[in-house]
N, C-alpha and C. Protein backbone atom coordinates (compact mmCIF):
# COMPACT_ATOMS: atom_id res chain seq x y z
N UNK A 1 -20.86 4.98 -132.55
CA UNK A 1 -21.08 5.51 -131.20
C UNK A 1 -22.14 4.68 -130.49
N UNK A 2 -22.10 4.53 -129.15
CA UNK A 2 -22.60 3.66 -128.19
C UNK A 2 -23.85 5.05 -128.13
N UNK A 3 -24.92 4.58 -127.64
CA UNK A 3 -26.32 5.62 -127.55
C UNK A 3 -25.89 6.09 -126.20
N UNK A 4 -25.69 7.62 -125.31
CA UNK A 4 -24.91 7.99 -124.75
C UNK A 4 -26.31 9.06 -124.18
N UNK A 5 -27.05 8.18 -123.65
CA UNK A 5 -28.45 8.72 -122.77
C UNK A 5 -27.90 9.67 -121.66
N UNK A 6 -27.04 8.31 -120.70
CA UNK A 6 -26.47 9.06 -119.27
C UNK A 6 -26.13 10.25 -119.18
N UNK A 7 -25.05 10.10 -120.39
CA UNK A 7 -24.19 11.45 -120.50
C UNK A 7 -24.72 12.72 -121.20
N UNK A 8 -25.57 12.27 -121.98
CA UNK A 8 -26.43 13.48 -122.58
C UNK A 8 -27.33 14.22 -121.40
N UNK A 9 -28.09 13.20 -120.45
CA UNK A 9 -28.73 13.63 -119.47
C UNK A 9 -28.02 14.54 -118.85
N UNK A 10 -26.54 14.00 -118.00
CA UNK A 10 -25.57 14.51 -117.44
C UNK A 10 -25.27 15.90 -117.72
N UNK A 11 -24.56 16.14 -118.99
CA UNK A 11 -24.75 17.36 -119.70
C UNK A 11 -25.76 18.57 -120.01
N UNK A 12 -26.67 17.79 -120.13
CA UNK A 12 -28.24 18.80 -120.10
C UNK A 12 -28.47 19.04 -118.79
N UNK A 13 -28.46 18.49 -117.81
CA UNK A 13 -28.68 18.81 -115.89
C UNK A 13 -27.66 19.79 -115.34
N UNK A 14 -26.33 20.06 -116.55
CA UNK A 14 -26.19 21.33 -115.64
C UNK A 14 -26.81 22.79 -115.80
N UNK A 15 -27.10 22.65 -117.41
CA UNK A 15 -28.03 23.73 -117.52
C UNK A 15 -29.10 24.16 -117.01
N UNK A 16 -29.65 22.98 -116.06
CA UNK A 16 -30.98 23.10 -115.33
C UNK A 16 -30.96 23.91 -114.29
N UNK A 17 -32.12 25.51 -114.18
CA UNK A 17 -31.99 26.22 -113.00
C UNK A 17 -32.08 25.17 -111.85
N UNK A 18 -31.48 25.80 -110.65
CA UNK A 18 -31.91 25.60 -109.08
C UNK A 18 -33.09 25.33 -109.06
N UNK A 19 -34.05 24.03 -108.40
CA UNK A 19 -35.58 24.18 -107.95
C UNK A 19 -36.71 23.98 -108.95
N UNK A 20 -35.87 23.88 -110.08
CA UNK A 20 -36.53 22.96 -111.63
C UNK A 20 -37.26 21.84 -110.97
N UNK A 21 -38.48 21.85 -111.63
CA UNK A 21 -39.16 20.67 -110.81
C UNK A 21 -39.46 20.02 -112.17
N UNK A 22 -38.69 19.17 -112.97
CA UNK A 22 -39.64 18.86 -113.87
C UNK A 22 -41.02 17.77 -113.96
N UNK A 23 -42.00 17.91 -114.58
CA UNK A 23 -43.17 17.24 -115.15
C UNK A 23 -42.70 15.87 -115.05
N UNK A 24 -42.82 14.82 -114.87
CA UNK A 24 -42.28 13.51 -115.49
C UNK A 24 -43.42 12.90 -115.37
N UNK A 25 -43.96 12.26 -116.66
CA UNK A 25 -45.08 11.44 -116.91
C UNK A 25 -44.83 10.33 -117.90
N UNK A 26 -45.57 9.03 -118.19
CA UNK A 26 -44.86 8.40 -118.69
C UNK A 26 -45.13 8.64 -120.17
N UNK A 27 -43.92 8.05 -120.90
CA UNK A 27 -43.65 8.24 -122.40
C UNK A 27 -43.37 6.79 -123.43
N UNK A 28 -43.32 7.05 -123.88
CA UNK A 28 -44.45 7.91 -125.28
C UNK A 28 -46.03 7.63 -125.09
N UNK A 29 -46.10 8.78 -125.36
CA UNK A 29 -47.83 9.12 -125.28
C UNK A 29 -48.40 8.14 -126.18
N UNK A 30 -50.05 7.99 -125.36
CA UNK A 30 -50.51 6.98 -125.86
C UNK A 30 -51.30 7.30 -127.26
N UNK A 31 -51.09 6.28 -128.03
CA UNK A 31 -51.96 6.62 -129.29
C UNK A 31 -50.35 7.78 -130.56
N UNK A 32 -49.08 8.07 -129.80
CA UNK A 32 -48.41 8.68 -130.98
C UNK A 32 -47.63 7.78 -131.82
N UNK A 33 -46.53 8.19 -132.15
CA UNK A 33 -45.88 7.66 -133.71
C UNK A 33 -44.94 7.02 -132.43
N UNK A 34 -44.35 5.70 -132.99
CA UNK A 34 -43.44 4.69 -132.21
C UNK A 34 -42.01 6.09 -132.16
N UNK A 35 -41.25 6.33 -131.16
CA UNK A 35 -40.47 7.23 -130.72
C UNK A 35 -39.33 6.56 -130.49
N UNK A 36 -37.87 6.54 -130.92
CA UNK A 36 -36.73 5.99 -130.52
C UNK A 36 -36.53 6.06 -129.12
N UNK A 37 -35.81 4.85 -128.25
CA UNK A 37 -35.41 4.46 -126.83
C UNK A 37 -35.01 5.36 -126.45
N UNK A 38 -33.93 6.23 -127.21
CA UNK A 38 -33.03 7.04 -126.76
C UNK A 38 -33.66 8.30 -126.13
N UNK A 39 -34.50 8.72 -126.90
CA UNK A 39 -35.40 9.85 -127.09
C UNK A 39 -36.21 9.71 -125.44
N UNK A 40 -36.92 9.21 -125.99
CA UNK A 40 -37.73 8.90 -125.07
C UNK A 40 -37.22 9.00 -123.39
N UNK A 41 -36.26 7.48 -123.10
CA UNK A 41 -35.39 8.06 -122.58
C UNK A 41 -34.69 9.27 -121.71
N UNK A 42 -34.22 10.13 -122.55
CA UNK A 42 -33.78 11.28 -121.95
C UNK A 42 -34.83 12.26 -121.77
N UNK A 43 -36.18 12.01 -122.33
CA UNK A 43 -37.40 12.84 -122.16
C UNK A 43 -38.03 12.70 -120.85
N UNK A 44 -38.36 11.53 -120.51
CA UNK A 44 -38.32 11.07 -118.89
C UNK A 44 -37.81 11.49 -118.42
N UNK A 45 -36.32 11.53 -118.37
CA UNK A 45 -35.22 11.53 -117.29
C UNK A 45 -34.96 13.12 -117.33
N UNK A 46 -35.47 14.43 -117.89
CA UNK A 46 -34.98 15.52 -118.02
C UNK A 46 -36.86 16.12 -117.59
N UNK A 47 -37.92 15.24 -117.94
CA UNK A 47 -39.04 15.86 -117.31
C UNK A 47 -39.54 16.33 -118.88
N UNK A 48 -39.55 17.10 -119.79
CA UNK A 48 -40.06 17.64 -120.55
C UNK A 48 -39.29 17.51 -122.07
N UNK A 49 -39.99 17.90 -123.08
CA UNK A 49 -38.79 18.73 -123.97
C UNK A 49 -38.18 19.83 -123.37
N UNK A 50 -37.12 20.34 -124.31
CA UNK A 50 -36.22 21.39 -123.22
C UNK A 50 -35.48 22.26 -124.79
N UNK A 51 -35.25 23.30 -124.19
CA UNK A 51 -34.93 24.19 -125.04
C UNK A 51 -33.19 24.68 -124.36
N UNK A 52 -32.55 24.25 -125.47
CA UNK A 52 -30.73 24.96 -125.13
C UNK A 52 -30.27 26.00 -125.16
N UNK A 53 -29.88 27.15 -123.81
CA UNK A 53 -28.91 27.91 -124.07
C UNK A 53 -29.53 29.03 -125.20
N UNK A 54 -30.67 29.17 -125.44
CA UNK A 54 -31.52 29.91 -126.37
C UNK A 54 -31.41 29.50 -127.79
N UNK A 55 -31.14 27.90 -127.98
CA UNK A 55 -30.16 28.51 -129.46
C UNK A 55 -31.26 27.07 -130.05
N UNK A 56 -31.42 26.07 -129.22
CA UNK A 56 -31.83 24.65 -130.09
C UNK A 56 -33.04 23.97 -129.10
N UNK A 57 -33.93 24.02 -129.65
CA UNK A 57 -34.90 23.26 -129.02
C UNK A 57 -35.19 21.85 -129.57
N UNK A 58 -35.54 20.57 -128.21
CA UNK A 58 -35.44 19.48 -128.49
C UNK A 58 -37.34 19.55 -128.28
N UNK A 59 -38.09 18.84 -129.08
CA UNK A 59 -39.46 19.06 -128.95
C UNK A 59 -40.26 17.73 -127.65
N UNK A 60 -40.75 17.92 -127.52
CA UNK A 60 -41.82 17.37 -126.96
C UNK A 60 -42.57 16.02 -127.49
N UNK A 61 -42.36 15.11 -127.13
CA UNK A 61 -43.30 13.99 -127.42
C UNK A 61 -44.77 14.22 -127.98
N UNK A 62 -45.50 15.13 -127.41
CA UNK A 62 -46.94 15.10 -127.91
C UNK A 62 -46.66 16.39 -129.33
N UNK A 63 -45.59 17.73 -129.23
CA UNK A 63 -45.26 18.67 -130.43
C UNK A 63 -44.41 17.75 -131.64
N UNK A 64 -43.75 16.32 -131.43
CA UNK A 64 -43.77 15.51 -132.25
C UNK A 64 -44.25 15.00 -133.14
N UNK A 65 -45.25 14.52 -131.84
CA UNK A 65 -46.37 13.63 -132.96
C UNK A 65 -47.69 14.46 -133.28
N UNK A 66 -47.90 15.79 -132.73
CA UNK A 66 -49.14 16.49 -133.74
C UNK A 66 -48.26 17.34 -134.79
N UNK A 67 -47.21 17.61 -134.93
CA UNK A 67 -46.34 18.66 -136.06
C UNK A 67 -46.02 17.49 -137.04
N UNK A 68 -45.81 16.81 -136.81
CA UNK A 68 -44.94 15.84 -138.11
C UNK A 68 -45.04 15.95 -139.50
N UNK A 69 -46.38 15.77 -139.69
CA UNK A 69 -47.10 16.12 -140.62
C UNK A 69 -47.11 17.10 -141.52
N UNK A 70 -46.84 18.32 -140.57
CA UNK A 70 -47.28 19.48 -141.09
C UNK A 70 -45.21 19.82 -141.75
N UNK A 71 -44.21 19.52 -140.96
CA UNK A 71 -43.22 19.38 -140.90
C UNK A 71 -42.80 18.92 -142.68
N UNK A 72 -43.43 17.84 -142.74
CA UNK A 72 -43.24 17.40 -143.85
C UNK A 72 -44.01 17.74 -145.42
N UNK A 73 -45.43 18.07 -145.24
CA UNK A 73 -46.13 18.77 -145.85
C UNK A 73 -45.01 20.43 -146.29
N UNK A 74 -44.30 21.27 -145.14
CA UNK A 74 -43.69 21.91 -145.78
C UNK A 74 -42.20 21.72 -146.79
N UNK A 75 -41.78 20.84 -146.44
CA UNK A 75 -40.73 20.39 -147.53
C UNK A 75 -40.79 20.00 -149.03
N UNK A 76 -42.32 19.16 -148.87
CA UNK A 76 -42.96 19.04 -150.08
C UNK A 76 -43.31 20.08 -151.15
N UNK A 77 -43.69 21.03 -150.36
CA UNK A 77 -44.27 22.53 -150.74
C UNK A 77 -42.73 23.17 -151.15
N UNK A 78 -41.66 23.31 -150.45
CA UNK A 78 -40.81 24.26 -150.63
C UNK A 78 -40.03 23.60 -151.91
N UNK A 79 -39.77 22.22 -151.86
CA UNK A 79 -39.05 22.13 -152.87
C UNK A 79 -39.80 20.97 -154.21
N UNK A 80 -41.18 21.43 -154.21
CA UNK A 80 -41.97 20.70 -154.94
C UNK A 80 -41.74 19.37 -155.10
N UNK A 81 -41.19 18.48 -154.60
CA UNK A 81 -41.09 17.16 -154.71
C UNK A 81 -41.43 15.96 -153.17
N UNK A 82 -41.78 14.95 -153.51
CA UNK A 82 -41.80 14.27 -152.44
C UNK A 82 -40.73 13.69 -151.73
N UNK A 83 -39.66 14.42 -152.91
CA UNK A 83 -37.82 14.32 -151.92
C UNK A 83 -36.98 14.23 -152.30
N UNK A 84 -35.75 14.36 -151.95
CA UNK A 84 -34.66 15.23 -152.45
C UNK A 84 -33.45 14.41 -152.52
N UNK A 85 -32.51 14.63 -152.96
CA UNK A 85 -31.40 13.94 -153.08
C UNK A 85 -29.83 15.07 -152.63
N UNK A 86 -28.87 14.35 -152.05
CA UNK A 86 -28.09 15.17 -151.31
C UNK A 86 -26.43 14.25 -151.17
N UNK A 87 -25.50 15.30 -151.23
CA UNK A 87 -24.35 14.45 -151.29
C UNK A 87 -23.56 15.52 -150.73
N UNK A 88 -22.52 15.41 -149.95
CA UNK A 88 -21.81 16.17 -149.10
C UNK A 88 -22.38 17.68 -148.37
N UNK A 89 -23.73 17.60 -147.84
CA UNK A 89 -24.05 18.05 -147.34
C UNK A 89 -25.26 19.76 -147.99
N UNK A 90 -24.74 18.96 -149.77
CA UNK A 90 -25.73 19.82 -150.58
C UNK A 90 -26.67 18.89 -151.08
N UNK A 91 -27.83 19.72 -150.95
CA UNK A 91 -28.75 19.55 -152.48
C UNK A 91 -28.22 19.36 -153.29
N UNK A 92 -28.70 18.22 -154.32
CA UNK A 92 -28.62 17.87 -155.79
C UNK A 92 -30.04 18.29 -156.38
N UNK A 93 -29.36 18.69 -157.78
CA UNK A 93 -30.57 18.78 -158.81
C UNK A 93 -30.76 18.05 -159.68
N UNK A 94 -32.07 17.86 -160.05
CA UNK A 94 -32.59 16.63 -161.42
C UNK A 94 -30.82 16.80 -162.53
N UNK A 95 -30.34 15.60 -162.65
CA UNK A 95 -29.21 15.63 -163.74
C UNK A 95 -27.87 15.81 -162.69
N UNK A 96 -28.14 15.79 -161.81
CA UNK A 96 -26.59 16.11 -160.67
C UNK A 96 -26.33 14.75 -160.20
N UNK A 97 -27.31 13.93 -159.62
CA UNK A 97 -27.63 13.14 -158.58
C UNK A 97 -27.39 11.78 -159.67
N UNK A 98 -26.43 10.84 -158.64
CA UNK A 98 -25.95 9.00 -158.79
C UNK A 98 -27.25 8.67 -158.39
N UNK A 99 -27.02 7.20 -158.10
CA UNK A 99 -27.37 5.95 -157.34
C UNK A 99 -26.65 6.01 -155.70
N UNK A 100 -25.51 6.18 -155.82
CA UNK A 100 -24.59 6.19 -155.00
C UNK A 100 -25.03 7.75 -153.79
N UNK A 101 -25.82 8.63 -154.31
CA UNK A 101 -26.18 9.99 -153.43
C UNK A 101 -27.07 9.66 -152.80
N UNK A 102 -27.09 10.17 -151.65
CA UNK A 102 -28.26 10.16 -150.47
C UNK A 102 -29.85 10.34 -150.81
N UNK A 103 -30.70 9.99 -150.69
CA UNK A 103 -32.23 10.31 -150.48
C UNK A 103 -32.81 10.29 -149.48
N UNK A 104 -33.27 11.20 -149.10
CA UNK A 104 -34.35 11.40 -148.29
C UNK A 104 -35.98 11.53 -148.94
N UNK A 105 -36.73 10.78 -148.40
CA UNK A 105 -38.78 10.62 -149.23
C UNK A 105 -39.13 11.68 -147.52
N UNK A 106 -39.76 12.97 -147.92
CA UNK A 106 -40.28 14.06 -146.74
C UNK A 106 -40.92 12.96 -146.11
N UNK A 107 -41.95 12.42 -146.33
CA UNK A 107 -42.83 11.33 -145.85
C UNK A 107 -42.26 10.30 -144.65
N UNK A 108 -41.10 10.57 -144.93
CA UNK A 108 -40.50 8.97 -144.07
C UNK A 108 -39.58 10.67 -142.82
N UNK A 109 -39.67 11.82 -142.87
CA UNK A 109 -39.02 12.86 -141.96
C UNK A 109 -40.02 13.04 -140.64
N UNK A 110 -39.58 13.23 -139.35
CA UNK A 110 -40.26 13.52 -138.36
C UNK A 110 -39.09 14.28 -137.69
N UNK A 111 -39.87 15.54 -137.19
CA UNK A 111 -39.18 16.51 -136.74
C UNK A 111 -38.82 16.93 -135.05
N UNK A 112 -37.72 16.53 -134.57
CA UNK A 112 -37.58 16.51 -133.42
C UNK A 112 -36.66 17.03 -132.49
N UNK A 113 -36.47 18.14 -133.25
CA UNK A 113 -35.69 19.51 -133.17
C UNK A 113 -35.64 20.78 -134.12
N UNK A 114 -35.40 21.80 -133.16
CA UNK A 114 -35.50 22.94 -134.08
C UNK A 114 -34.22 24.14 -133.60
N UNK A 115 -33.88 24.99 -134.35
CA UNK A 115 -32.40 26.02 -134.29
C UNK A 115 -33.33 27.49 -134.23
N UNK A 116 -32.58 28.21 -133.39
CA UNK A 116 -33.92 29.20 -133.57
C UNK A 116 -33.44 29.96 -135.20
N UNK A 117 -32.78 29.44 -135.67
CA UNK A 117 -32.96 30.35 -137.51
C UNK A 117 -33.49 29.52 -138.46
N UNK A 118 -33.98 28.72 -137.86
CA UNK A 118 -34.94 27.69 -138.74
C UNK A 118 -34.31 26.55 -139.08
N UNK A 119 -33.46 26.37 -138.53
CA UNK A 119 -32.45 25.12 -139.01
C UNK A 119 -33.40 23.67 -138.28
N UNK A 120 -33.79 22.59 -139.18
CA UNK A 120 -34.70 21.37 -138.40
C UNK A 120 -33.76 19.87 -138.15
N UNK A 121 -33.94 19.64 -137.48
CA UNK A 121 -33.44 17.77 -137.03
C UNK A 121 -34.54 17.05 -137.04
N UNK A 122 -34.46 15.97 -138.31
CA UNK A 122 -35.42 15.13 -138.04
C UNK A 122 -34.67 13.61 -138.17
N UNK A 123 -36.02 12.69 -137.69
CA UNK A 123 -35.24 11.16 -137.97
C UNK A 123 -36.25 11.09 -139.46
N UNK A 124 -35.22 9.85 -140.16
CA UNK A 124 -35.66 9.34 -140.80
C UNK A 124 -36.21 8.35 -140.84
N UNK A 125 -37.42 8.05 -140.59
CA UNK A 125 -38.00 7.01 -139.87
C UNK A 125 -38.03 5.71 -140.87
N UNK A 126 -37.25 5.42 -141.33
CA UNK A 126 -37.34 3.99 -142.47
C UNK A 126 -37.12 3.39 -140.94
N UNK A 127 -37.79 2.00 -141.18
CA UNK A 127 -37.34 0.78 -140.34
C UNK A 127 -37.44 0.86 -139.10
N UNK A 128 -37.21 0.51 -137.83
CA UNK A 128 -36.96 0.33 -136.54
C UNK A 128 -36.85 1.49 -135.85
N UNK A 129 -37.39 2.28 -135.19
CA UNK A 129 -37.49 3.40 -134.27
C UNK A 129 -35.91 3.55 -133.60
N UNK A 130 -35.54 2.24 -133.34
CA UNK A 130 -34.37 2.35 -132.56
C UNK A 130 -32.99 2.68 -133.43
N UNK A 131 -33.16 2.94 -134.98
CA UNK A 131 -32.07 2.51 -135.94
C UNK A 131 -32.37 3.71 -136.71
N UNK A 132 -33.46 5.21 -136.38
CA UNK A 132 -33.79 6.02 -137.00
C UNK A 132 -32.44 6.92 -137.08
N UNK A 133 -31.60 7.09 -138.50
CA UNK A 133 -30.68 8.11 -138.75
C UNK A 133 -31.04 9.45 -138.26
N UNK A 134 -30.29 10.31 -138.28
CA UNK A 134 -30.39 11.90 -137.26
C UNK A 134 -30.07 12.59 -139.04
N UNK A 135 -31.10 13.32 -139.45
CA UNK A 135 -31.12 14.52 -140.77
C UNK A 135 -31.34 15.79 -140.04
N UNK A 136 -30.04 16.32 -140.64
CA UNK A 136 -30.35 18.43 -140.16
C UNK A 136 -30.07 18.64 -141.34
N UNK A 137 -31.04 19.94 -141.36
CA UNK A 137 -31.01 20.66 -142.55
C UNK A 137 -31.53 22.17 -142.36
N UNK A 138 -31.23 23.03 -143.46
CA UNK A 138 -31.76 24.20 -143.41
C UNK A 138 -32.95 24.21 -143.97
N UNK A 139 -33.60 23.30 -144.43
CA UNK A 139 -34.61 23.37 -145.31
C UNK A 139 -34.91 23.79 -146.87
N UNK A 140 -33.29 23.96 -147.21
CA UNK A 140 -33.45 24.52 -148.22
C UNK A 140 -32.14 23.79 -149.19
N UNK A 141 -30.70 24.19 -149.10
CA UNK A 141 -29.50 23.48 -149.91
C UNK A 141 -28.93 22.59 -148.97
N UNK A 142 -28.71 22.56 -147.89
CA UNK A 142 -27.97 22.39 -147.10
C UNK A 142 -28.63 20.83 -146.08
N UNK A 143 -28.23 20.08 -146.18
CA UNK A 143 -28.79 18.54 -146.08
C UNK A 143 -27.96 17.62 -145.61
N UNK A 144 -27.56 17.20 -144.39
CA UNK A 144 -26.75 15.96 -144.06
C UNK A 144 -27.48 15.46 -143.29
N UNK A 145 -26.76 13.61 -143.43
CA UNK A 145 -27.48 12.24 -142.51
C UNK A 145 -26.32 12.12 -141.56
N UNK A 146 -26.88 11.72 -140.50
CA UNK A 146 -25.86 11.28 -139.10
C UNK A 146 -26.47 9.88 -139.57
N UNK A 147 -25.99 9.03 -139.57
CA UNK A 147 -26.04 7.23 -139.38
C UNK A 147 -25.99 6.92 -137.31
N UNK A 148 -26.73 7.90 -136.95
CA UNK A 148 -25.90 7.88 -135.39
C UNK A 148 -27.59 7.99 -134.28
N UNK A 149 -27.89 7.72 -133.51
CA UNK A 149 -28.70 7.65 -132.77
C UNK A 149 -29.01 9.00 -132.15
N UNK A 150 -30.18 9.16 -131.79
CA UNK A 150 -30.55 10.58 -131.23
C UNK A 150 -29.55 11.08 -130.09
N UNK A 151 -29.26 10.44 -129.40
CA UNK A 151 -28.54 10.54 -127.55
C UNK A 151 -27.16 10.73 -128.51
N UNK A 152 -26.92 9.95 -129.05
CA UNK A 152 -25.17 10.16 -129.78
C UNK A 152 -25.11 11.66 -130.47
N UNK A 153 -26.21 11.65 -131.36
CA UNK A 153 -26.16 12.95 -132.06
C UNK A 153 -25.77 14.29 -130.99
N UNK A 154 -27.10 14.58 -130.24
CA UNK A 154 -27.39 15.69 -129.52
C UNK A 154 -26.08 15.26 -128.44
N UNK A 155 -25.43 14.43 -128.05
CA UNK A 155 -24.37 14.80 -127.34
C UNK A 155 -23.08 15.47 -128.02
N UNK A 156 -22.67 14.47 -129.10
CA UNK A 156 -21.82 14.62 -129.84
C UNK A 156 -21.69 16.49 -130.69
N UNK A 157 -23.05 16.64 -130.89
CA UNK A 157 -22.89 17.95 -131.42
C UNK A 157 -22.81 19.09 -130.36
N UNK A 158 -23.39 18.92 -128.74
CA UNK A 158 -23.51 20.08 -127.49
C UNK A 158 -21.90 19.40 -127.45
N UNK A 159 -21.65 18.38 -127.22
CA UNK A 159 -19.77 18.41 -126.51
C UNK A 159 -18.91 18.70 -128.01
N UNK A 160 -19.25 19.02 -128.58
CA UNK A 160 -18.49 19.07 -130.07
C UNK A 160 -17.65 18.07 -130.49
N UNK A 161 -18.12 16.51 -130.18
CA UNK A 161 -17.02 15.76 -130.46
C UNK A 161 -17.54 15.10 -132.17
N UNK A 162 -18.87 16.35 -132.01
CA UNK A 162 -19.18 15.82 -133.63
C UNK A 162 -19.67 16.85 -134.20
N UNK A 163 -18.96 17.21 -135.67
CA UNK A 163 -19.68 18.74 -136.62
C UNK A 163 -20.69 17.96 -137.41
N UNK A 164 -21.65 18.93 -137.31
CA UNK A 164 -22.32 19.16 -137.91
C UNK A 164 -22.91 20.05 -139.00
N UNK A 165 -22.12 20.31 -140.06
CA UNK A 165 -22.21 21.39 -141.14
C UNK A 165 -23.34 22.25 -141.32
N UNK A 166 -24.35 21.60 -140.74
CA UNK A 166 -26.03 22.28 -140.83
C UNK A 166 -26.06 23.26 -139.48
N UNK A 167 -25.71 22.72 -138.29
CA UNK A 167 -26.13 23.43 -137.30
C UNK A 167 -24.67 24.03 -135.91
N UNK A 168 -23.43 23.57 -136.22
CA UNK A 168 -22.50 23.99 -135.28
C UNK A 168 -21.30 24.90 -136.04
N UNK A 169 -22.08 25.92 -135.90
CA UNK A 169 -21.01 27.08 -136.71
C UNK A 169 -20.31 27.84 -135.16
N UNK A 170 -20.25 28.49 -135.19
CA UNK A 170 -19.19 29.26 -134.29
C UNK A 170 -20.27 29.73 -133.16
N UNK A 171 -21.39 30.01 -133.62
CA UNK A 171 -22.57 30.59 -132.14
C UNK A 171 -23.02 29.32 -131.98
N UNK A 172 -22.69 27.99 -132.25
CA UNK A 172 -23.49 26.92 -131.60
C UNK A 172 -22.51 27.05 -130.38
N UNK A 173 -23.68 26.41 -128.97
CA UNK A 173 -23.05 26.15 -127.92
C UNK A 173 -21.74 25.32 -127.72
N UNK A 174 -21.16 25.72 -126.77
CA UNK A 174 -19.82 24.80 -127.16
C UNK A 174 -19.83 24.31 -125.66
N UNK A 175 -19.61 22.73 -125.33
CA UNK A 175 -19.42 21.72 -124.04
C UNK A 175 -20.57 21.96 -122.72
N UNK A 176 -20.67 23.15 -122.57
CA UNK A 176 -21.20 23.26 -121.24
C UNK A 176 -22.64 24.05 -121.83
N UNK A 177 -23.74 23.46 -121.17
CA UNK A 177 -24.79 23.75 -121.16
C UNK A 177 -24.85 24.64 -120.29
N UNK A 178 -25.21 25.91 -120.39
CA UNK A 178 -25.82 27.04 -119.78
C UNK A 178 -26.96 27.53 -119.12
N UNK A 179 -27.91 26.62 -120.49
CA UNK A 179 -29.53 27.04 -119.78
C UNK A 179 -30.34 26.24 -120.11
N UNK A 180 -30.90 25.22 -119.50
CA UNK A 180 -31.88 24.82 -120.29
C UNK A 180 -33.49 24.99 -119.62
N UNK A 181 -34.33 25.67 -120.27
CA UNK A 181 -35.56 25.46 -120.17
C UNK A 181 -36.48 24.33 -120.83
N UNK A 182 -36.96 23.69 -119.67
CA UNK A 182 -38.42 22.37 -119.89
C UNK A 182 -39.59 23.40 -121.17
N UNK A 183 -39.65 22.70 -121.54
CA UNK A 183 -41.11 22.96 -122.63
C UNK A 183 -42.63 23.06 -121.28
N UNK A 184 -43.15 23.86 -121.40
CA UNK A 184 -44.46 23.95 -120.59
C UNK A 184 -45.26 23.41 -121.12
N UNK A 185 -45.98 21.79 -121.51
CA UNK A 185 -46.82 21.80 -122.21
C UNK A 185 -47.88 20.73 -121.48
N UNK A 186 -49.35 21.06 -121.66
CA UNK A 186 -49.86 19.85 -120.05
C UNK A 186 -50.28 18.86 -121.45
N UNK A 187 -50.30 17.66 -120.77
CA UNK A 187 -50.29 16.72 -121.39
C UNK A 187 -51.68 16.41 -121.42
């Protein structure tokens, strides 16, 4: 997939009330963690982080880069390791897991979305900001990698032209954005 900013924008602006004034300041904040184009991007161009239709919030540039940490510190904690291994969208356990199965190191996770039942989207930040894979998970069994860019992801999963086993069950929004509220946060 081509990184699909316009159209993600496009899509998120109809949810926007009448007389929305959003914030627009420039991004990425100075002094945070290097932030993918895409991201960024549609963060400008929409004014804030923004919260979907009640159901998925996209975070904030500055709730980015002061949570990250803590984001990852809990994964460590929940599943006692510094990281996990995963193959069709489950957890593996010590004695389950190839060469050939997925890894994720918590350390290399930054969190840049949230489901309101706790479901998280993070990138995996190995390598190049611009080349960061899209991970949702429940935090617990349930674990898949998008190989796909932030703008591709979050479109692909609001227009449903992409499942997502972690987060588009039957109450995820389906094509048309309904509501979106800006994040209030002063910079």
């Amino acid at each position: 997939m081509v990184a699909r900013v316009n159209e993600l924008v496009r899509l998120l602006r109809e949810g926007v009330p009448e007389g929305a004034n959003p914030n627009r300041r420039d991004y990425p904040i100075s002094g945070s963690i290097p932030l993918p184009g895409d991201y960024v991007d549609t963060i400008v161009e929409i004014g804030s982080g923004f919260y979907i239709d009640e159901k998925f919030s996209v975070l904030h540039p500055r709730v980015v880069s002061q949570d990250f940490r803590q984001h990852q510190d809990d994964l460590v904690r929940i599943h006692e390791a510094e990281g996990i291994y995963f193959r069709d969208g489950k957890l593996l356990f010590p004695g389950q897991f190839s060469p050939d199965d997925d890894y994720v190191r918590f350390s290399k996770l930054i969190c840049w979305g949230l489901e309101n039942s706790g479901k998280k989207v993070f990138w995996d930040s190995s390598g190049s900001s611009d080349y960061w894979h899209v991970i949702a998970t429940d935090c617990s069994d349930s674990w898949v990698r998008h190989k796909i860019k932030f703008s591709d992801y979050l479109y692909g999963i609001l227009s449903r032209e992409l499942i997502c086993p972690v987060l588009t069950g039957p109450a995820w929004p389906r094509g048309i954005v309904s509501e979106l509220d800006l994040h209030e946060i002063d910079i």
